[in-house]
Structures are given as structure tokens and as C-alpha cells.
C-alpha atoms as a PDB file:
ATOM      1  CA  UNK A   1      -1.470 -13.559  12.551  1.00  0.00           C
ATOM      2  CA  UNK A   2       0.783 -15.534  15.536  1.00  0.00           C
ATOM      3  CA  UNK A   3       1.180 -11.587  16.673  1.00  0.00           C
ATOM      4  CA  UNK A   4      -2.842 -10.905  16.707  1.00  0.00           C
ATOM      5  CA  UNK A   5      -3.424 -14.259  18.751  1.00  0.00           C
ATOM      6  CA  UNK A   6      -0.725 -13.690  21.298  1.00  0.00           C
ATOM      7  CA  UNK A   7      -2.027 -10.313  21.647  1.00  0.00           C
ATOM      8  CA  UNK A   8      -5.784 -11.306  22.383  1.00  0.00           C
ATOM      9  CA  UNK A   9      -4.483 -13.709  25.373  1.00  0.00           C
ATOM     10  CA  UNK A  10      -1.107 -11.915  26.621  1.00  0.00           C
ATOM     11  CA  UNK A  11      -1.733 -10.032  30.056  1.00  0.00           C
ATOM     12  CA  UNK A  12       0.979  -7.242  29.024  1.00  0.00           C
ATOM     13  CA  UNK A  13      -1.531  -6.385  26.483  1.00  0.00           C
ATOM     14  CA  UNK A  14      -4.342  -6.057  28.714  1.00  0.00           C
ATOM     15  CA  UNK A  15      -5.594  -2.281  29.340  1.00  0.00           C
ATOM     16  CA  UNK A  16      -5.286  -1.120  32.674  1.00  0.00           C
ATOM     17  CA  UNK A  17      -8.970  -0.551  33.185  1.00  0.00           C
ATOM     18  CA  UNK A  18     -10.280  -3.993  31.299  1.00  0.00           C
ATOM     19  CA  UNK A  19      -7.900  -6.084  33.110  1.00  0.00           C
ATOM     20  CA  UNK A  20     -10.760  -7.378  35.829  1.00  0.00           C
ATOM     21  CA  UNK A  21     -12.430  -8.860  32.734  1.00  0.00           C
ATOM     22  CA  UNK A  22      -9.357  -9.773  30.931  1.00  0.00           C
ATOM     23  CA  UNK A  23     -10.458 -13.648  29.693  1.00  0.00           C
ATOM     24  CA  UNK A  24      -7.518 -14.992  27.751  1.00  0.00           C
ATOM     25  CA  UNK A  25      -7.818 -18.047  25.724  1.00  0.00           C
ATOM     26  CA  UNK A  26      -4.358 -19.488  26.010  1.00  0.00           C
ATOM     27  CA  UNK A  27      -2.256 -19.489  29.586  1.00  0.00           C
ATOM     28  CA  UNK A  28       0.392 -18.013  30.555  1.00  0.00           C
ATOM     29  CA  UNK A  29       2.612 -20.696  29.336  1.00  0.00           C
ATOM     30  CA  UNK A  30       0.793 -20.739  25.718  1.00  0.00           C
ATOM     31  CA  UNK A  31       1.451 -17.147  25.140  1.00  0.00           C
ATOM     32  CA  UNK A  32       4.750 -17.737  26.658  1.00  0.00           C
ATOM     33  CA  UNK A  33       5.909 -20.282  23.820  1.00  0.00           C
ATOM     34  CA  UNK A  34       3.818 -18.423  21.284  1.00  0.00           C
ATOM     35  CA  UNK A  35       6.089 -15.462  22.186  1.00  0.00           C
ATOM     36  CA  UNK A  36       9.317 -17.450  21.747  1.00  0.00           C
ATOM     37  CA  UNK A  37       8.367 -19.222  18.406  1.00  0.00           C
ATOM     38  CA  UNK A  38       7.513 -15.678  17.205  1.00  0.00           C
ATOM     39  CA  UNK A  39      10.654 -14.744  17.593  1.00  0.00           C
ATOM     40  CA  UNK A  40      11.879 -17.367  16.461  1.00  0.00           C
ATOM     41  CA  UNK A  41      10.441 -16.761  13.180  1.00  0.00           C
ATOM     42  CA  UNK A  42      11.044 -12.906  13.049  1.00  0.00           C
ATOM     43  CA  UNK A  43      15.175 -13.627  13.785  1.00  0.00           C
ATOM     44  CA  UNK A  44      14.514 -15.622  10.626  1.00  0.00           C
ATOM     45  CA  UNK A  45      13.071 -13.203   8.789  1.00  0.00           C
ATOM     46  CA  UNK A  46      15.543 -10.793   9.965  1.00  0.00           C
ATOM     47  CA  UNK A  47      18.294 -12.410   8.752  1.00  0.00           C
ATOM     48  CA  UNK A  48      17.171 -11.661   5.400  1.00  0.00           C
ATOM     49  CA  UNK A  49      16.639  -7.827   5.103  1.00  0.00           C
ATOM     50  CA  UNK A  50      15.540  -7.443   1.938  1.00  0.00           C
ATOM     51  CA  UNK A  51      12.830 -10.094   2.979  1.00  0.00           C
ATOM     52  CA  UNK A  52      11.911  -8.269   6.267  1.00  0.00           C
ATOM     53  CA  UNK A  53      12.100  -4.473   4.612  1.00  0.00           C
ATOM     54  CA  UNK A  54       9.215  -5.770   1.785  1.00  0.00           C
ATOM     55  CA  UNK A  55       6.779  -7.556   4.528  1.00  0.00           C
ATOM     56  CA  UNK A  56       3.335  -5.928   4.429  1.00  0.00           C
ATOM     57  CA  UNK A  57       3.388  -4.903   8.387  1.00  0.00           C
ATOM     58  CA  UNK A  58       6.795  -3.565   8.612  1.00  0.00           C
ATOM     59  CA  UNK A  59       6.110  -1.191  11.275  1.00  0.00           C
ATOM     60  CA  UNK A  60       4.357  -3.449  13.687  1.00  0.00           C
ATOM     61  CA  UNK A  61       6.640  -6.307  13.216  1.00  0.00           C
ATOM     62  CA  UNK A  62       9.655  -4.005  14.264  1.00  0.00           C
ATOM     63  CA  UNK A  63       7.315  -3.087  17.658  1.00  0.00           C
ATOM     64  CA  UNK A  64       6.216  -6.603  18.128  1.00  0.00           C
ATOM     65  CA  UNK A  65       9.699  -7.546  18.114  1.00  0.00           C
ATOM     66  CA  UNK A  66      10.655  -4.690  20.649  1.00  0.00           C
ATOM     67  CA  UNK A  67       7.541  -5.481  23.188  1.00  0.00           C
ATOM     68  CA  UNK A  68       8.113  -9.332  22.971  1.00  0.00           C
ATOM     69  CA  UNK A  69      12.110  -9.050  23.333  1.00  0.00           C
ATOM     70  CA  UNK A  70      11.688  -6.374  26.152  1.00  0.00           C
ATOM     71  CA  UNK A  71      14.780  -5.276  24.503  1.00  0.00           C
ATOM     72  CA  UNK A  72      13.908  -1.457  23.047  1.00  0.00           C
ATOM     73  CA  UNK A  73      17.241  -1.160  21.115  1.00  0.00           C
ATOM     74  CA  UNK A  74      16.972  -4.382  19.061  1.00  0.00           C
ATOM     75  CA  UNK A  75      14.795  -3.643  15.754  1.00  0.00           C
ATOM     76  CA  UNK A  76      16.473   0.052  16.053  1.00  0.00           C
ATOM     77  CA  UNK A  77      20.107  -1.567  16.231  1.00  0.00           C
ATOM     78  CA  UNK A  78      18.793  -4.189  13.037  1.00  0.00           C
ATOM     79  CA  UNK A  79      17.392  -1.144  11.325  1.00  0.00           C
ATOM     80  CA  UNK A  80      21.068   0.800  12.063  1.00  0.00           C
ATOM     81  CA  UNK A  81      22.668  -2.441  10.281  1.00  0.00           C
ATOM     82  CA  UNK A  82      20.146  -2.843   7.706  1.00  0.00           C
ATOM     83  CA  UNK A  83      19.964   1.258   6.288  1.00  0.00           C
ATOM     84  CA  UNK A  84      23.694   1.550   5.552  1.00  0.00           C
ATOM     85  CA  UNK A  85      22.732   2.326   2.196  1.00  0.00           C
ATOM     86  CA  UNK A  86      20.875   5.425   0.658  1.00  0.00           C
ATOM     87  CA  UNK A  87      18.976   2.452  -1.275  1.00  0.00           C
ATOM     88  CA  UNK A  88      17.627   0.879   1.847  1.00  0.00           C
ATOM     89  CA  UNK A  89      16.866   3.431   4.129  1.00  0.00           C
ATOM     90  CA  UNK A  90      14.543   4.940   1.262  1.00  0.00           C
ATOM     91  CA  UNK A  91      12.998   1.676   0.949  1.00  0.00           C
ATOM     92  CA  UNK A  92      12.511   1.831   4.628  1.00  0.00           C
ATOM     93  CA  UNK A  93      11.233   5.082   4.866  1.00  0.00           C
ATOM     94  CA  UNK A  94       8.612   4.136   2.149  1.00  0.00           C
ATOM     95  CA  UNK A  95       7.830   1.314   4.439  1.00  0.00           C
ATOM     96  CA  UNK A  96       7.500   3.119   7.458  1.00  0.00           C
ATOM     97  CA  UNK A  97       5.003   5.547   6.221  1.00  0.00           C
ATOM     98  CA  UNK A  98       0.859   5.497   6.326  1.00  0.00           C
ATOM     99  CA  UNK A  99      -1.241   5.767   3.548  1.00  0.00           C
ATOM    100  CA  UNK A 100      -4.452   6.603   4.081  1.00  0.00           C
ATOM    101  CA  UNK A 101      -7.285   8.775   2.623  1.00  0.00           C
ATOM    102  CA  UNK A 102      -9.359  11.666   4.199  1.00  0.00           C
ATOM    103  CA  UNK A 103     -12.982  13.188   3.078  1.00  0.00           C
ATOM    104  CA  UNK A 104     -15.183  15.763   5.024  1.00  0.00           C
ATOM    105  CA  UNK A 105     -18.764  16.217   5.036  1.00  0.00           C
ATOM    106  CA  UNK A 106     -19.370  16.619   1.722  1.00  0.00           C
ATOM    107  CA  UNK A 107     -16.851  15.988   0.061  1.00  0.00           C
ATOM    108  CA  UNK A 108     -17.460  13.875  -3.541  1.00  0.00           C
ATOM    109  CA  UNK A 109     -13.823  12.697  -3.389  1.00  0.00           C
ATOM    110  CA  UNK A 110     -11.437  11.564  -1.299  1.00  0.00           C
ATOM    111  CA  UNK A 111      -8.250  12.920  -0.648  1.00  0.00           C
ATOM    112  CA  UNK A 112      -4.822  10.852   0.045  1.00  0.00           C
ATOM    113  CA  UNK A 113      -2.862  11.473   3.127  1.00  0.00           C
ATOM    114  CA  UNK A 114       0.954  10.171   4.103  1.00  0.00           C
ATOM    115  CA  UNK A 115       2.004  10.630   7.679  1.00  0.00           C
ATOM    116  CA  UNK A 116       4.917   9.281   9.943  1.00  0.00           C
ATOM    117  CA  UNK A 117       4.507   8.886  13.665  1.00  0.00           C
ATOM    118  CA  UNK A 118       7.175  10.710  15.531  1.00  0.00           C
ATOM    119  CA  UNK A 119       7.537   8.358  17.944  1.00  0.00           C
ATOM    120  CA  UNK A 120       8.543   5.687  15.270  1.00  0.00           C
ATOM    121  CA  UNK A 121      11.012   7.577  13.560  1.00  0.00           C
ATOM    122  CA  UNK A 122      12.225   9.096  17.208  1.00  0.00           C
ATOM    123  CA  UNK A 123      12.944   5.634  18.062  1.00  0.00           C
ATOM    124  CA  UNK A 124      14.929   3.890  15.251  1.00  0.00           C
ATOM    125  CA  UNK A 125      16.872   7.098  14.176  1.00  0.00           C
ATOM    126  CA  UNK A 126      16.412  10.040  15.845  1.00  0.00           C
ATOM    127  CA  UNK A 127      15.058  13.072  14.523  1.00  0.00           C
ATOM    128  CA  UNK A 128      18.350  14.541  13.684  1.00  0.00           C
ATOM    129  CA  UNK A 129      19.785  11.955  12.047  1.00  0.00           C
ATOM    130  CA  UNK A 130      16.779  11.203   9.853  1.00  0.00           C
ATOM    131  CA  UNK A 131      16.520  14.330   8.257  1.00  0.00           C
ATOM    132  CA  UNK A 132      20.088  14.198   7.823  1.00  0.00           C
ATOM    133  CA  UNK A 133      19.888  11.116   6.188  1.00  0.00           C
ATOM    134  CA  UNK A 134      16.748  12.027   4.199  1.00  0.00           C
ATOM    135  CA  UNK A 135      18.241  15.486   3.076  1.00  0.00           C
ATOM    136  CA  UNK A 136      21.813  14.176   1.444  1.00  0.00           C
ATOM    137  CA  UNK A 137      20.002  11.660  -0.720  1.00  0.00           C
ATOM    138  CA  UNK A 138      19.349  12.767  -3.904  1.00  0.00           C
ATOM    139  CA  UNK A 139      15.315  11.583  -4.929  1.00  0.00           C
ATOM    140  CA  UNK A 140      15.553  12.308  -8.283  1.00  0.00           C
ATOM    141  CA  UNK A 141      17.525   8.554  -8.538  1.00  0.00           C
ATOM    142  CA  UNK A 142      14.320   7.032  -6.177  1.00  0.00           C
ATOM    143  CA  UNK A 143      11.802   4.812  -7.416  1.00  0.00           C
ATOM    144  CA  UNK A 144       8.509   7.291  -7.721  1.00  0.00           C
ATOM    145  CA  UNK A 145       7.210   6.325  -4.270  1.00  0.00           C
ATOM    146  CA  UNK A 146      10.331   6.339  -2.193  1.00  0.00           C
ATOM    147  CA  UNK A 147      10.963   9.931  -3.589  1.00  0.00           C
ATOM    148  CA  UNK A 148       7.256  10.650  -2.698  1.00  0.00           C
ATOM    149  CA  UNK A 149       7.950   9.001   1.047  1.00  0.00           C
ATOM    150  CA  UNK A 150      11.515  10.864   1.625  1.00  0.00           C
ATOM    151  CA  UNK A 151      10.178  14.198   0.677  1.00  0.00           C
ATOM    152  CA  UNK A 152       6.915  13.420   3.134  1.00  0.00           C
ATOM    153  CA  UNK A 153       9.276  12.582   6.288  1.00  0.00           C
ATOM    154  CA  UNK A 154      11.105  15.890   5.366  1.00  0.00           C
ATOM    155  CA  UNK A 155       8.136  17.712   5.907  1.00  0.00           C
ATOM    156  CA  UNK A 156       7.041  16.196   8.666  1.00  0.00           C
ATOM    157  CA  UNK A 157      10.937  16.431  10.469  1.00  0.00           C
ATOM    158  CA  UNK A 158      10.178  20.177   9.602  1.00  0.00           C
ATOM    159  CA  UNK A 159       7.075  20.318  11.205  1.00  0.00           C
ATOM    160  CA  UNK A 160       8.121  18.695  14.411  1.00  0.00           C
ATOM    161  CA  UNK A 161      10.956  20.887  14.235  1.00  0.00           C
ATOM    162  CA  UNK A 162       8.979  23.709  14.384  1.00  0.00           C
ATOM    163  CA  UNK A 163       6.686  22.738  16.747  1.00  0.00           C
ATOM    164  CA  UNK A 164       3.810  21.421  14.881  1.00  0.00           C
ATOM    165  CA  UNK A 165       3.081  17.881  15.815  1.00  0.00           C
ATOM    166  CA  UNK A 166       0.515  17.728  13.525  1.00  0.00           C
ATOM    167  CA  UNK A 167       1.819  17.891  10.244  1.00  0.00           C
END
């Protein structure tokens, strides 16, 4: 929530175009110390992985704390530390990926679809070492979803591979 208020009043977040009617509620100083105690609480949360790797917003948590840190190695060096184990990074993985669901015109049902953004996984591993991380693990010892999520970014690493950024 602290990330969604800082956001609505912090000038870095401002679009280019919008910025002439940019109207922030808090100042400068506001989002400033907003920013800090933020951090503040996600270097708490941090410091207990198994705490950060289950929160609910994962993914934007790790960007938040790369935009508000200006530092763009720190969540990737913490996520380096934090996946030493098979056990972890497949909990990550599963953490990392969307969920969504997809119908056409017409449709009577909806279908489910996973997907990674490159970007994401570009940034805290590297392509490379991701799928060979996700490829020596053996799923069949995986919880169902974790197997589900490691077998997803495998096909997606293959896709990119190939040259098909849409999976």
C-alpha cells in the first residue's frame, strides 16, 4: 500500500507526457521519507527470506526495492543469496510467475495462462543461468505448482531462445 501512495505523488513516477499536470499530494520531502521508511520495512522483510519469498507481490516488491534504492543489483544480489537451494529457487520461480486467464469471442470458458517476463528473469539471473538452474532440478520432488512453474519458465527460456518473445 506505502508503495501505491508513494507512487501516486513521486515525480520519478510521473510519465513524460503527463508531467505538466503531474499534482502530487505529498512533497518532495513526504515521498522522500515515505521512500526511506519503505525501505526500511522491506530490509526487514528481507532479512527473513522465507517471509519475503511467500509475500503476495513478490515481483513488484523486488522492483520497488530496485527503483527506490537506485541500486539495480540489490534484490538480484538478495535473490543470488536467497536461491542457493533447488528448494528456494523453485519457490521463487513459482512466485515470479503470472497467472492469469484468457477467453476469445465466444468462448463459454476460460482458459488459464502462466507467463514470465523476460526482462524479470533477465535481470535477477540471466537467461543462461536460469534454465540451467531450472533444467538440473528434478520436478518430480516439487510441490504440484512449483513443478507446474519450473516446467513453464523452461518453455518460455526455449522460446526466447529461439526467438519467440511471445511464448
Amino acid at each position: 500500500m506505502g508503495a501505491i501512495i508513494i507512487h501516486l505523488s513521486d515525480p520519478d513516477d510521473a510519465k513524460e507526457n503527463d508531467r505538466e499536470n503531474f499534482d502530487p499530494t505529498l512533497d518532495i520531502d513526504g515521498v522522500n521519507a515515505m521512500k526511506a521508511e519503505w525501505l526500511r520495512q522491506i530490509s526487514n522483510l528481507a532479512a527473513d527470506p522465507d517471509a519475503m519469498l511467500a509475500h503476495g507481490d513478490l515481483t513488484s516488491l523486488l522492483y520497488r526495492w530496485r527503483d527506490y534504492t537506485r541500486t539495480p543489483d540489490l534484490p538480484a544480489k538478495w535473490v543470488q543469496q536467497v536461491v542457493s537451494t533447488d528448494a528456494r529457487f523453485a519457490v521463487l520461480i513459482d512466485r515470479l510467475m503470472s497467472r492469469g486467464r484468457s477467453s476469445g469471442w465466444g468462448d463459454r470458458v476460460s482458459a488459464p495462462y502462466d507467463s514470465f517476463s523476460k526482462e524479470t528473469i533477465e535481470e535477477l539471473f540471466g537467461l543462461e543461468t536460469a534454465r540451467e538452474r531450472a533444467s538440473a532440478i528434478e520436478l518430480d520432488g516439487l510441490p504440484q505448482d512449483q513443478a507446474h512453474a519450473m516446467r513453464t519458465l523452461l518453455r518460455f527460456l526455449d522460446g526466447w531462445r529461439d526467438g519467440n518473445e511471445r511464448v
